[in-house]
N, C-alpha and C. Protein backbone atom coordinates (compact mmCIF):
# COMPACT_ATOMS: atom_id res chain seq x y z
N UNK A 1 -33.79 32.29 46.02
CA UNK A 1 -34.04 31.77 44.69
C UNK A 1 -34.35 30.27 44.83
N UNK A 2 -35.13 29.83 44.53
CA UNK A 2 -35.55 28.64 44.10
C UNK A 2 -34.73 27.45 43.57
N UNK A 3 -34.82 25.81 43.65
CA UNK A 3 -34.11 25.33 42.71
C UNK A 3 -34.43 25.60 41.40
N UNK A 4 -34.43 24.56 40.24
CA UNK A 4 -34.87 24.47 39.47
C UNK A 4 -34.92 23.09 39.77
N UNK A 5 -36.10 22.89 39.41
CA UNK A 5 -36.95 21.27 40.05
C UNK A 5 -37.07 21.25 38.75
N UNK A 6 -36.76 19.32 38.48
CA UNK A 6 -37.07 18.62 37.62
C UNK A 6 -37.20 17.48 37.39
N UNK A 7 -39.10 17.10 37.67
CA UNK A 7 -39.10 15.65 38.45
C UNK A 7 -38.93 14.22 37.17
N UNK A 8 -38.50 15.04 36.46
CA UNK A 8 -37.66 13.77 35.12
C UNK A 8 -36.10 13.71 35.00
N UNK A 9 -35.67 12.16 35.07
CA UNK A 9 -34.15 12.74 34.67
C UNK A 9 -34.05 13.23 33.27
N UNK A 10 -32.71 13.42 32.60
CA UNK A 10 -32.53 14.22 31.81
C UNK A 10 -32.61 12.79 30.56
N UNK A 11 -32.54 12.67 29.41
CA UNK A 11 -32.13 11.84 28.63
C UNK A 11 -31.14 11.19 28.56
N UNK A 12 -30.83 9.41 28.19
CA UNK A 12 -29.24 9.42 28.69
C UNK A 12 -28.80 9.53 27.39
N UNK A 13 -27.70 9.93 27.43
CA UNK A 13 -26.53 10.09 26.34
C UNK A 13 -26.92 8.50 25.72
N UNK A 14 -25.75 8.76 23.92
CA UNK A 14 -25.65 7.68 23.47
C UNK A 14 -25.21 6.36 24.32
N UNK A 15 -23.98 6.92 24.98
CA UNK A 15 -22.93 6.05 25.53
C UNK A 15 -23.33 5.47 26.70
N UNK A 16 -24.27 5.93 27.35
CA UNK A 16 -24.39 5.93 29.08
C UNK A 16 -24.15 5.11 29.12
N UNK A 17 -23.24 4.26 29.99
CA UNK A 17 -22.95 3.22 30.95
C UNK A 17 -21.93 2.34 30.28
N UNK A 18 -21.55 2.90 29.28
CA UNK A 18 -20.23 2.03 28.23
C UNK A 18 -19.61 2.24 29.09
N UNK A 19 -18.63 1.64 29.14
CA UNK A 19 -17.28 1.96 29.92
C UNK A 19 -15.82 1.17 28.72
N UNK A 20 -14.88 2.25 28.76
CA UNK A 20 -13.88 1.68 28.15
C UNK A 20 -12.94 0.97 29.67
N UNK A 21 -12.65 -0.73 28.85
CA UNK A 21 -11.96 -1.16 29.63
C UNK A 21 -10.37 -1.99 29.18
N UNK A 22 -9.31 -2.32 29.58
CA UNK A 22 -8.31 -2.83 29.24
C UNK A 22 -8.75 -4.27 29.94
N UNK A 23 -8.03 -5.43 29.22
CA UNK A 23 -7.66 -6.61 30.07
C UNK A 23 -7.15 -6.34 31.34
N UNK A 24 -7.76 -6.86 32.80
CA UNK A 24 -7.07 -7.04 34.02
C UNK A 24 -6.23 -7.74 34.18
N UNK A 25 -5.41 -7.55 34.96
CA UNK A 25 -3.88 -8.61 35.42
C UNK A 25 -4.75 -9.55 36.41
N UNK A 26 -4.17 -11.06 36.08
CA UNK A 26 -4.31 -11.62 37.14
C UNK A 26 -5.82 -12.36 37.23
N UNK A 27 -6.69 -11.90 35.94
CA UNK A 27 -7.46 -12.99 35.43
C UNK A 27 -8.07 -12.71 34.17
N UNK A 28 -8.50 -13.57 33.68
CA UNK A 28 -9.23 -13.69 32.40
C UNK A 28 -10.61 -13.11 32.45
N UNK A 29 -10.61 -12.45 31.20
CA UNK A 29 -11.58 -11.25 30.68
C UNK A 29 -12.45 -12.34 29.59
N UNK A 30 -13.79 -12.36 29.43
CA UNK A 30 -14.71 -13.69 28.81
C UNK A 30 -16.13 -12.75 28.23
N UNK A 31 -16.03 -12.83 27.10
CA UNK A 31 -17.13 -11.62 26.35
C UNK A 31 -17.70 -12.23 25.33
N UNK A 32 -18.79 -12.03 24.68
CA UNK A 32 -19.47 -12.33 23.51
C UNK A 32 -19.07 -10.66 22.54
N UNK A 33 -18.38 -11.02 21.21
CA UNK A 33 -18.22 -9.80 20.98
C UNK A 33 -19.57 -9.32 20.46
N UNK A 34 -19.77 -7.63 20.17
CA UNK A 34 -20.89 -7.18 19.79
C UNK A 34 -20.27 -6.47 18.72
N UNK A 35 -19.06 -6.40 18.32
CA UNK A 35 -18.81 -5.58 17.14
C UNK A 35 -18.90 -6.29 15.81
N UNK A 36 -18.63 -5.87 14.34
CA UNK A 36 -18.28 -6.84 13.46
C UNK A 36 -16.82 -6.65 13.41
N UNK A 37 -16.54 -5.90 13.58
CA UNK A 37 -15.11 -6.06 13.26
C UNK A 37 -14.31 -4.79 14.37
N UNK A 38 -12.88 -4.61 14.54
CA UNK A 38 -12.05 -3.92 15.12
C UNK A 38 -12.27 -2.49 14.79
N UNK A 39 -11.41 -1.31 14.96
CA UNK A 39 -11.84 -0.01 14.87
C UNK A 39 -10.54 -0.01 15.73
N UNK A 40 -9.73 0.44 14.59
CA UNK A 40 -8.35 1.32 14.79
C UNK A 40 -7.54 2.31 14.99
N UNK A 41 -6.95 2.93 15.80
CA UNK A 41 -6.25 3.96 15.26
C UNK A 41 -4.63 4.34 16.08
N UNK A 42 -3.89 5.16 15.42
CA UNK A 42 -2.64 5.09 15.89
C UNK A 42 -2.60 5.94 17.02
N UNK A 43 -2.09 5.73 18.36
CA UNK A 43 -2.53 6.54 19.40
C UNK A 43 -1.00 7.29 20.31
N UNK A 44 -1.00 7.67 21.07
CA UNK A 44 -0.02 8.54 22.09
C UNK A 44 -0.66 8.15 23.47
N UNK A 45 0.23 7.91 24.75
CA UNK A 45 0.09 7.62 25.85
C UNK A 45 0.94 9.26 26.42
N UNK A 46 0.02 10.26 26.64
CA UNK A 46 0.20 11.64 27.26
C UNK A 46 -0.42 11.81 28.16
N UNK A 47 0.34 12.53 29.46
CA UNK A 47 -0.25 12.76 30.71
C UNK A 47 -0.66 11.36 31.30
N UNK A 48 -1.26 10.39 31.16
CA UNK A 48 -1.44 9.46 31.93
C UNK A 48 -2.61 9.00 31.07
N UNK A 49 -3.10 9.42 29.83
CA UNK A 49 -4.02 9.53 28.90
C UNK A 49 -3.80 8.93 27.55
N UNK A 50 -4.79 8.35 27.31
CA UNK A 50 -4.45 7.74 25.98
C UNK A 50 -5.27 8.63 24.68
N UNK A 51 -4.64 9.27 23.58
CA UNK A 51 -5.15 10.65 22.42
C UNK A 51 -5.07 9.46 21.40
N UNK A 52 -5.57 10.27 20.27
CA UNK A 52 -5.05 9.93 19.23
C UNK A 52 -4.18 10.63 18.79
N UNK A 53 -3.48 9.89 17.49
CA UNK A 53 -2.09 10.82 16.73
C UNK A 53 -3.17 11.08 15.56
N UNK A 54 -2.88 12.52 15.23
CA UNK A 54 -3.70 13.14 14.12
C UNK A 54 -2.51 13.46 13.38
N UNK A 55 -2.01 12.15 13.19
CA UNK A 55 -1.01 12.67 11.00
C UNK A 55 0.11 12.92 11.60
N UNK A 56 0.33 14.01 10.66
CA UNK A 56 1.84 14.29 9.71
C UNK A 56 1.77 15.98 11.12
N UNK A 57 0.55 16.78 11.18
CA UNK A 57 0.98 17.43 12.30
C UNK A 57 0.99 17.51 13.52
N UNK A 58 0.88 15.81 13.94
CA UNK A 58 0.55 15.82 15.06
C UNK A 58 2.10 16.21 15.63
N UNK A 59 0.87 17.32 17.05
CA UNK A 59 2.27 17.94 18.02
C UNK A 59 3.20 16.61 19.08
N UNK A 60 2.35 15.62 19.24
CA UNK A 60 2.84 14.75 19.98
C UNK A 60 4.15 13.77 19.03
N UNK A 61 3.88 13.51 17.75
CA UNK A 61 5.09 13.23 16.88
C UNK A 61 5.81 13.83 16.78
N UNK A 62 5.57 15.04 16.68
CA UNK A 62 6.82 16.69 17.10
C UNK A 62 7.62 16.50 17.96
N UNK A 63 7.18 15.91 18.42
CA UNK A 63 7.81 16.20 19.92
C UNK A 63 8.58 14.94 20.52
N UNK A 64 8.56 13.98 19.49
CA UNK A 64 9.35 12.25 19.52
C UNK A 64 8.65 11.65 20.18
N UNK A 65 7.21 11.85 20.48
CA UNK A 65 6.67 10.04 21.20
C UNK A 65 6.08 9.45 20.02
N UNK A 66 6.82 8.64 20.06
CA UNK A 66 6.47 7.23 18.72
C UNK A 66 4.87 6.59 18.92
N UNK A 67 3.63 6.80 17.78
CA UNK A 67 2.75 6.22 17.97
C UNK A 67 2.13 4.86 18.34
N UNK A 68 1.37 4.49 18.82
CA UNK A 68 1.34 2.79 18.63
C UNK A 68 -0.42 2.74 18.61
N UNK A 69 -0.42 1.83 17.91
CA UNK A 69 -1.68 1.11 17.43
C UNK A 69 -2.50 0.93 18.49
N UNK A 70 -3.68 0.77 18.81
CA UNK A 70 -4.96 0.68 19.57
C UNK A 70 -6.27 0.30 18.75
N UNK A 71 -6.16 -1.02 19.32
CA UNK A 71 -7.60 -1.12 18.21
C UNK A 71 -9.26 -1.43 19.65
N UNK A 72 -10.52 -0.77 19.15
CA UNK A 72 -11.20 -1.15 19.98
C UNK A 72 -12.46 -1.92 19.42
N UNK A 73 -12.93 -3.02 20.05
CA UNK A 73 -13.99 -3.42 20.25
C UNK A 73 -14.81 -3.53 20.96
N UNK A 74 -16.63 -3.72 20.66
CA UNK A 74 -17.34 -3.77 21.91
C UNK A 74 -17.83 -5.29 22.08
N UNK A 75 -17.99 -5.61 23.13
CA UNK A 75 -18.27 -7.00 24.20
C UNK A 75 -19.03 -6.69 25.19
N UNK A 76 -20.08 -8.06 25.11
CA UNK A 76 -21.06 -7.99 26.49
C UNK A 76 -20.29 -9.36 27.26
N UNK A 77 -20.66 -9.03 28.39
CA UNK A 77 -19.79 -9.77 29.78
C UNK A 77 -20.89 -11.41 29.52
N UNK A 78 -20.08 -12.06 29.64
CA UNK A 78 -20.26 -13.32 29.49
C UNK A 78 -21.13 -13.32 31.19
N UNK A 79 -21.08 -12.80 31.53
CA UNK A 79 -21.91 -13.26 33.44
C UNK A 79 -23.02 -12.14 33.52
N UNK A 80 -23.17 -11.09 32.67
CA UNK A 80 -24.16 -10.33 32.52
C UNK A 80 -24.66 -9.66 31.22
N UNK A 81 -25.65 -8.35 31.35
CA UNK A 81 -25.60 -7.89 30.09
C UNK A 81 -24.98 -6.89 29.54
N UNK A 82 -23.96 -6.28 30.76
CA UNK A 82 -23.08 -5.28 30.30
C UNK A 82 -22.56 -5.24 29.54
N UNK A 83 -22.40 -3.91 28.60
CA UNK A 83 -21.75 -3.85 27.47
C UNK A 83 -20.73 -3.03 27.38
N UNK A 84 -19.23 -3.76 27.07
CA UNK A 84 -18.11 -2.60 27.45
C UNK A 84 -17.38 -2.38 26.32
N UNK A 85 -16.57 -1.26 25.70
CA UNK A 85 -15.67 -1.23 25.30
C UNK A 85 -13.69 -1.38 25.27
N UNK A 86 -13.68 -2.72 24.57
CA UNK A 86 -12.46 -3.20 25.39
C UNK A 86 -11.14 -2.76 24.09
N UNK A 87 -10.34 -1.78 24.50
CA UNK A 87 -9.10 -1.60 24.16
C UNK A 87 -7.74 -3.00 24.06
N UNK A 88 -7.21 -2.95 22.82
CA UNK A 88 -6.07 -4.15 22.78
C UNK A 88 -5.07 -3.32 21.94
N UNK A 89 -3.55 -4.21 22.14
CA UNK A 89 -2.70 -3.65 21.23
C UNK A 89 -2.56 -4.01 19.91
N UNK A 90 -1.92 -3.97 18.99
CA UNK A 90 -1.22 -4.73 17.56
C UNK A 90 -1.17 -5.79 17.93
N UNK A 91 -0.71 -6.57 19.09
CA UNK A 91 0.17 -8.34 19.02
C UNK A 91 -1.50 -8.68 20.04
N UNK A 92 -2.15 -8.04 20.79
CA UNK A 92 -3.17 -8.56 21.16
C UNK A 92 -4.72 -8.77 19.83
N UNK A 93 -4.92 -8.02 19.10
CA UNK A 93 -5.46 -7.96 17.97
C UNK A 93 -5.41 -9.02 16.91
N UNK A 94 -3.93 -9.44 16.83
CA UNK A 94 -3.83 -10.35 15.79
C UNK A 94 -4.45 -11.21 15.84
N UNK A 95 -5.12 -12.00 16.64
CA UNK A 95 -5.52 -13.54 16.27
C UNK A 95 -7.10 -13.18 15.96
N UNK A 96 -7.44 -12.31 16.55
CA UNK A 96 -8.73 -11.55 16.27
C UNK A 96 -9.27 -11.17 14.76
N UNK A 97 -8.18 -10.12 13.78
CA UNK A 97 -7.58 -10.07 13.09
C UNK A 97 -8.42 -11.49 12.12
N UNK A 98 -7.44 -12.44 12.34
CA UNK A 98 -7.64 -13.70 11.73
C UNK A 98 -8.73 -14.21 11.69
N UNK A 99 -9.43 -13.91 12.95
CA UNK A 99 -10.82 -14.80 12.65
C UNK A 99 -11.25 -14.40 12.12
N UNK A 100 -11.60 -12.91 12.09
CA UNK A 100 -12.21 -11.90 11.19
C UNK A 100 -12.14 -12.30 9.69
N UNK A 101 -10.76 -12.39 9.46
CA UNK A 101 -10.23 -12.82 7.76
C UNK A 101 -11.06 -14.06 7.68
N UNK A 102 -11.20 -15.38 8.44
CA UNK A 102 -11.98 -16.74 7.90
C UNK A 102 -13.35 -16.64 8.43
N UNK A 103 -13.60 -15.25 9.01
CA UNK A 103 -15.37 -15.94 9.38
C UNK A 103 -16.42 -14.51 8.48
N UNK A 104 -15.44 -13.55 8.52
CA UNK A 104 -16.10 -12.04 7.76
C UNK A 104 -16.48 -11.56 8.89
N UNK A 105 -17.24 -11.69 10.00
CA UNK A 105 -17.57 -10.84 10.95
C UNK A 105 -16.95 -11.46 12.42
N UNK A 106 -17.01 -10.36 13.08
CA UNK A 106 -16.65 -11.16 14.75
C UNK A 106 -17.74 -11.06 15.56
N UNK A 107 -18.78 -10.48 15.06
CA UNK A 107 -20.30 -10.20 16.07
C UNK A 107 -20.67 -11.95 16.73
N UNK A 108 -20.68 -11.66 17.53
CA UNK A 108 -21.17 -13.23 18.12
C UNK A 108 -19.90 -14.17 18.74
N UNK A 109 -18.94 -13.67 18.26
CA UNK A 109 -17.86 -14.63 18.41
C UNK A 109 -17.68 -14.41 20.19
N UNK A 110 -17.28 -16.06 20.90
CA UNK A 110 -16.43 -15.94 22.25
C UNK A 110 -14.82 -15.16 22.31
N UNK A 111 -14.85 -14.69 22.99
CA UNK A 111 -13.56 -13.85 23.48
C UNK A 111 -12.96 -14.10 24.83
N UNK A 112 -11.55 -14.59 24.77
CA UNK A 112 -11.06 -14.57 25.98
C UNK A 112 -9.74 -13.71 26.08
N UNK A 113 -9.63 -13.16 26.70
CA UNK A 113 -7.96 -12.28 26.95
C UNK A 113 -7.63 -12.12 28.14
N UNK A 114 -6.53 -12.86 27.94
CA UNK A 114 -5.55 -12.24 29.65
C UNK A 114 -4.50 -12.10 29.20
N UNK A 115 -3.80 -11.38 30.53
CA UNK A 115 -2.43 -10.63 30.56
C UNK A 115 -1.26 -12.25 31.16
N UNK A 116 -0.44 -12.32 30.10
CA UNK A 116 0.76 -13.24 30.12
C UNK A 116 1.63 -12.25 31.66
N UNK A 117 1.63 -12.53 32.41
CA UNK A 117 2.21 -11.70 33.80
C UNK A 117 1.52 -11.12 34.63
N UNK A 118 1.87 -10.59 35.47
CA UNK A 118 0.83 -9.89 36.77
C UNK A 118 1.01 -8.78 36.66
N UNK A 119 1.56 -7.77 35.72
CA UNK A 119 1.39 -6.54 35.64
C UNK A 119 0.77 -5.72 34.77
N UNK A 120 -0.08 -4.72 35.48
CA UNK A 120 -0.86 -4.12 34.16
C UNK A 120 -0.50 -4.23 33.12
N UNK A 121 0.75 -3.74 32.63
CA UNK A 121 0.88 -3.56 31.24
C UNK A 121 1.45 -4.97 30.31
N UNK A 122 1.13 -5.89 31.19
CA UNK A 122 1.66 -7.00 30.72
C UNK A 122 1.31 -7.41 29.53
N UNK A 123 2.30 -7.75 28.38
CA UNK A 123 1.24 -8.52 27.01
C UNK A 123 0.06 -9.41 27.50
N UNK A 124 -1.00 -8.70 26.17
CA UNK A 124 -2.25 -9.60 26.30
C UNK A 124 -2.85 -10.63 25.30
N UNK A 125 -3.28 -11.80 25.89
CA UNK A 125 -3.53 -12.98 25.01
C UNK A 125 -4.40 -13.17 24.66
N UNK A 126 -5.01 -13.40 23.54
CA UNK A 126 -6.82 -13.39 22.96
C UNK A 126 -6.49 -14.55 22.08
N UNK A 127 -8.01 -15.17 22.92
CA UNK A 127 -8.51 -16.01 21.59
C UNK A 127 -10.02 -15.73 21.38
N UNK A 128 -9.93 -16.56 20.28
CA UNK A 128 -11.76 -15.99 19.95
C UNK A 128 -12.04 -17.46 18.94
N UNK A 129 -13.09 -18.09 19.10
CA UNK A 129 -13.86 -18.99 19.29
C UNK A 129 -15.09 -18.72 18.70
N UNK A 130 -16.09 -19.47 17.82
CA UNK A 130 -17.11 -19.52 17.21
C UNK A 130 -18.49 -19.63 18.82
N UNK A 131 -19.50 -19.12 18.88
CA UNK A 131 -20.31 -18.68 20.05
C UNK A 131 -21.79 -19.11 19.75
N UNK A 132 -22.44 -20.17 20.22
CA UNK A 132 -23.68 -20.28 20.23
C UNK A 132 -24.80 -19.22 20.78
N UNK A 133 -24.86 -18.26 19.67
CA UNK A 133 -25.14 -17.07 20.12
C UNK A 133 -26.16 -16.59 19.21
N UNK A 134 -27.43 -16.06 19.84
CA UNK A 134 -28.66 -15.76 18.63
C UNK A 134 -28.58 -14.10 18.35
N UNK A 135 -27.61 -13.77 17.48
CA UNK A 135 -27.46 -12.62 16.69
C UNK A 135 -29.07 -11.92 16.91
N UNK A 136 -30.20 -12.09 16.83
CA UNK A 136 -31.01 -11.13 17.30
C UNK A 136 -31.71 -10.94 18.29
N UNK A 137 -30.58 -11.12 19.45
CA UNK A 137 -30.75 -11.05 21.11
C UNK A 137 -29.81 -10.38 21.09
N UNK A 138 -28.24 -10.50 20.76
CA UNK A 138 -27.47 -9.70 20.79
C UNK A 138 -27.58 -7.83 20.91
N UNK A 139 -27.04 -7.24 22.19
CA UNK A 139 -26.77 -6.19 21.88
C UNK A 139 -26.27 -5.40 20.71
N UNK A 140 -26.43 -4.40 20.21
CA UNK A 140 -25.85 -3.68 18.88
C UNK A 140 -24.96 -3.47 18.91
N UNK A 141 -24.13 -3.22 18.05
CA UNK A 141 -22.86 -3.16 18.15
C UNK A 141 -22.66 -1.10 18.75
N UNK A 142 -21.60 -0.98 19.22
CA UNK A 142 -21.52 0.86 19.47
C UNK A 142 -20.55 0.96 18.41
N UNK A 143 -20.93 1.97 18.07
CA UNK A 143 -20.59 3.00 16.87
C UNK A 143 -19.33 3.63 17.44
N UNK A 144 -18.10 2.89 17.35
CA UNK A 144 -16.88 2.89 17.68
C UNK A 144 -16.30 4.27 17.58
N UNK A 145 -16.35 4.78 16.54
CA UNK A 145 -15.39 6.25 16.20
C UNK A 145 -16.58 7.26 16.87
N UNK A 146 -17.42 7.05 16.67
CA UNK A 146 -18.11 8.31 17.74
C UNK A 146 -17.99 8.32 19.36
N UNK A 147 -18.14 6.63 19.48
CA UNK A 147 -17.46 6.62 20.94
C UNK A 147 -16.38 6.80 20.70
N UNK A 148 -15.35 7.14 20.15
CA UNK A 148 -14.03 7.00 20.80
C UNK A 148 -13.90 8.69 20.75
N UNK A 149 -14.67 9.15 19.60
CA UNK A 149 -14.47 10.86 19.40
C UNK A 149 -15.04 11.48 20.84
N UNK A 150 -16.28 11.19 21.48
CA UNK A 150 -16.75 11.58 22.52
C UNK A 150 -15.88 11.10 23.42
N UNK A 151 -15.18 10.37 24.06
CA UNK A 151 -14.38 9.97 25.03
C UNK A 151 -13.48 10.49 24.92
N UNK A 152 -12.46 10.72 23.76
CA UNK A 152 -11.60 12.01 23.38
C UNK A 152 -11.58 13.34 23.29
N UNK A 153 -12.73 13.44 23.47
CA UNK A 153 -13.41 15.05 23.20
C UNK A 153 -12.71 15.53 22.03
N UNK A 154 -12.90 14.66 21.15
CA UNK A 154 -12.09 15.12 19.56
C UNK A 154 -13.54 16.22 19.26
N UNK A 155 -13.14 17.54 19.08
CA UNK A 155 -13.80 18.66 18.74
C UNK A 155 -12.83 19.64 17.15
N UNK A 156 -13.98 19.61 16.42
CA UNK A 156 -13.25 20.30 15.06
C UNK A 156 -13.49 21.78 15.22
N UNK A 157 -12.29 22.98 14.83
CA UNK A 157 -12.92 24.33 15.53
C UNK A 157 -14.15 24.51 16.59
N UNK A 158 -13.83 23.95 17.53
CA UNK A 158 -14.52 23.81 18.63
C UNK A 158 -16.05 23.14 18.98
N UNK A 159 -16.55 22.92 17.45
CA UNK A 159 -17.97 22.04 17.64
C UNK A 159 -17.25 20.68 17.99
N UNK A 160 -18.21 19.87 18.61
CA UNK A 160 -17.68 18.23 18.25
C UNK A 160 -17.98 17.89 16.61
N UNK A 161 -17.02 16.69 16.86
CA UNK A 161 -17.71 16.20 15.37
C UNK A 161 -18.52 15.12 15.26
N UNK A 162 -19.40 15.62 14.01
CA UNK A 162 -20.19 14.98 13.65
C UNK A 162 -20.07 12.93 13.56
N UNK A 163 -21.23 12.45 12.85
CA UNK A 163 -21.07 11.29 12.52
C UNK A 163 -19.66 11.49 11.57
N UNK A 164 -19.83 12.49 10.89
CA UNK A 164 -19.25 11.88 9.15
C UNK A 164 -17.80 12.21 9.99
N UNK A 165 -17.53 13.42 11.25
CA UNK A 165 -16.03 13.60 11.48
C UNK A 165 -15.90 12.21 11.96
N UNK A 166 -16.51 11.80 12.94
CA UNK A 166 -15.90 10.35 13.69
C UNK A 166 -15.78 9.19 13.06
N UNK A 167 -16.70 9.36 11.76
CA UNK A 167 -16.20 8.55 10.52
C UNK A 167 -15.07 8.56 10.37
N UNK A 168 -14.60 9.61 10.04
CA UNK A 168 -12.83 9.94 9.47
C UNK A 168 -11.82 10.02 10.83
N UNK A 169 -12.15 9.28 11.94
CA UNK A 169 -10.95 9.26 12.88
C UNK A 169 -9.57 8.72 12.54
N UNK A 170 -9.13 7.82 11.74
CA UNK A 170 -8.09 7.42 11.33
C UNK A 170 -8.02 8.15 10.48
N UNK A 171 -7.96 9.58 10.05
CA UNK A 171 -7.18 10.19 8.89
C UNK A 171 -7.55 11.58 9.28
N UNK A 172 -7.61 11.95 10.71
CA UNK A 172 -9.03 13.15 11.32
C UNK A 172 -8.13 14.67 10.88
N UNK A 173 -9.33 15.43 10.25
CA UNK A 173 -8.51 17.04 9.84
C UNK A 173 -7.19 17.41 10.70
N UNK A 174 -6.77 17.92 10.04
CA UNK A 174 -5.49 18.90 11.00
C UNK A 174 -6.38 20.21 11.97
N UNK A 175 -7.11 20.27 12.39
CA UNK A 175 -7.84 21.11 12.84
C UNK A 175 -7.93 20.72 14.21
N UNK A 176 -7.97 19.53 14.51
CA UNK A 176 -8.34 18.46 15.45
C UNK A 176 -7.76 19.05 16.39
N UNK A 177 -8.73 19.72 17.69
CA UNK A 177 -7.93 19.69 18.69
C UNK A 177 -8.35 18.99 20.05
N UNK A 178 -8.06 19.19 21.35
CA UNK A 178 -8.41 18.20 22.19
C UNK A 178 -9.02 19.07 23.50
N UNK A 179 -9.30 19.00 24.13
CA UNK A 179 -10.33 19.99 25.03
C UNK A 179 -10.39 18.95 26.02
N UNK A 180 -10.68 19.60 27.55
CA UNK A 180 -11.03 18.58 29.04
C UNK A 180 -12.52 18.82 28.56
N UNK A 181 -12.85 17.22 29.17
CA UNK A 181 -14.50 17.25 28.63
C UNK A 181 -15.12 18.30 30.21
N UNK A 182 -16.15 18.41 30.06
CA UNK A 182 -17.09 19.64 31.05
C UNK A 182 -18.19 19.37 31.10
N UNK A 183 -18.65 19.36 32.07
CA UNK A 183 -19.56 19.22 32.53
C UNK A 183 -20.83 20.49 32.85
N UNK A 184 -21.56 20.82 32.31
CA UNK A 184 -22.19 21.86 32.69
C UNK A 184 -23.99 21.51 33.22
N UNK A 185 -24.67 22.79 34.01
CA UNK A 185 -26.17 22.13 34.10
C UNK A 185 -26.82 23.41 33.65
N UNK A 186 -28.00 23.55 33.29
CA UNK A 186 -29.03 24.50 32.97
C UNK A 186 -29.94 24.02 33.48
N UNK A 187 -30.81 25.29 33.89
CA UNK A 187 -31.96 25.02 34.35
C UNK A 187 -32.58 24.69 33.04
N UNK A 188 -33.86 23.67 33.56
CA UNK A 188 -35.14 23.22 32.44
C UNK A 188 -35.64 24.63 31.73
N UNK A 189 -36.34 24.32 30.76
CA UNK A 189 -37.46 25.34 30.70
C UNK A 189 -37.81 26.02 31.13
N UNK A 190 -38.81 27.28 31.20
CA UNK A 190 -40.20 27.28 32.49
C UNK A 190 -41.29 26.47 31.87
N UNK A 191 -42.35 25.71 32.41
CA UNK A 191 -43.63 25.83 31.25
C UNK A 191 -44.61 26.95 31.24
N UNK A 192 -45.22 27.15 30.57
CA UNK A 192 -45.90 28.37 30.31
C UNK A 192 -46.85 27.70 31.13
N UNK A 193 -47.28 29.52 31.65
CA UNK A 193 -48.02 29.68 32.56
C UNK A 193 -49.43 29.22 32.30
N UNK A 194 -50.00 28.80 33.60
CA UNK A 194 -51.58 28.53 33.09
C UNK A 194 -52.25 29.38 33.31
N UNK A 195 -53.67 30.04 32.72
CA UNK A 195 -54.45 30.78 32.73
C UNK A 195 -54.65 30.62 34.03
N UNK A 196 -55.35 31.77 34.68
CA UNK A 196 -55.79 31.45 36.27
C UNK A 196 -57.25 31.50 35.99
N UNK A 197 -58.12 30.18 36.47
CA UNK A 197 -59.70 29.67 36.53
C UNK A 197 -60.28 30.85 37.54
């Protein structure tokens, strides 16, 4: 049997090459943000994994692990044009938070955060700073709850969800369940055959 040859790659996904990242220990993290604002939600640290808590039935509140806050934004790397998604807690958020309240947006703003200690999980420190920055050079901002639904593999009776579900991630159906993401391949097409000359 044959491969299936296909001398195009495939399309890239929305996300390709986002990467969700935390502050590193041991130095300072330096970004232009690309979001306008934060994108919240109350989360669970399971298996070695970070979910969301979905409500009043979530099984992980069942079960006594106390939720905690996660808010994400996106940032391009101050030394390139990468664009990442960077995870913070409640006490890392706040000053962020604030600028937000006196400026209305954070798109453009400088960002710095490091970890107060040398250990991963060490509290993290942010400030954020006004950015000589031309808003239409700027990368777009990513569409936070869909990235975070696709990185979660938040799936409603087994479709993913839509825009309008990843809209509603902070309040997401009781339906919500969680699935290992998968990877699958299909062969292309065939193209139809050509007449023979």
């Amino acid at each position: 049997m044959d491969p299936a040859w296909q001398d195009e790659p495939p399309p890239q996904t929305e996300f390709a090459g986002i990467r969700l990242i935390r502050t590193p220990p041991g130095r300072e993290l330096v970004g232009v943000i690309t979001s306008d604002h934060i994108t919240g939600c109350p989360t669970h640290y399971v298996h070695r994994r970070t979910t969301p808590c979905t409500g009043t039935s979530c099984t992980h509140c069942l079960d006594g692990l106390q939720p905690r806050w996660h808010g994400y934004l996106s940032i391009r790397s101050m030394y390139s044009e990468t664009q990442y998604v960077l995870e913070l807690t409640a006490l890392a958020a706040a000053p962020i938070q604030e600028y937000l309240r006196r400026h209305g947006t954070l798109r453009g703003a400088r960002l710095h955060a490091k970890r107060v200690g040398d250990k991963p999980n060490s509290p993290v420190q942010t400030t954020v700073s006004p950015n000589d920055t031309d808003l239409r050079t700027l990368a777009p901002e990513v569409h936070m709850r869909r990235y975070l639904a696709t990185l979660w593999s938040l799936t409603n009776n087994g479709q993913p969800h839509s825009t309008k579900g990843a809209d509603q991630l902070n309040n997401p159906p009781e339906t919500v369940s969680y699935v290992r993401s998968e990877c699958t391949f299909s062969a292309p097409p065939k193209p139809p055959e050509q007449p023979a000359a």
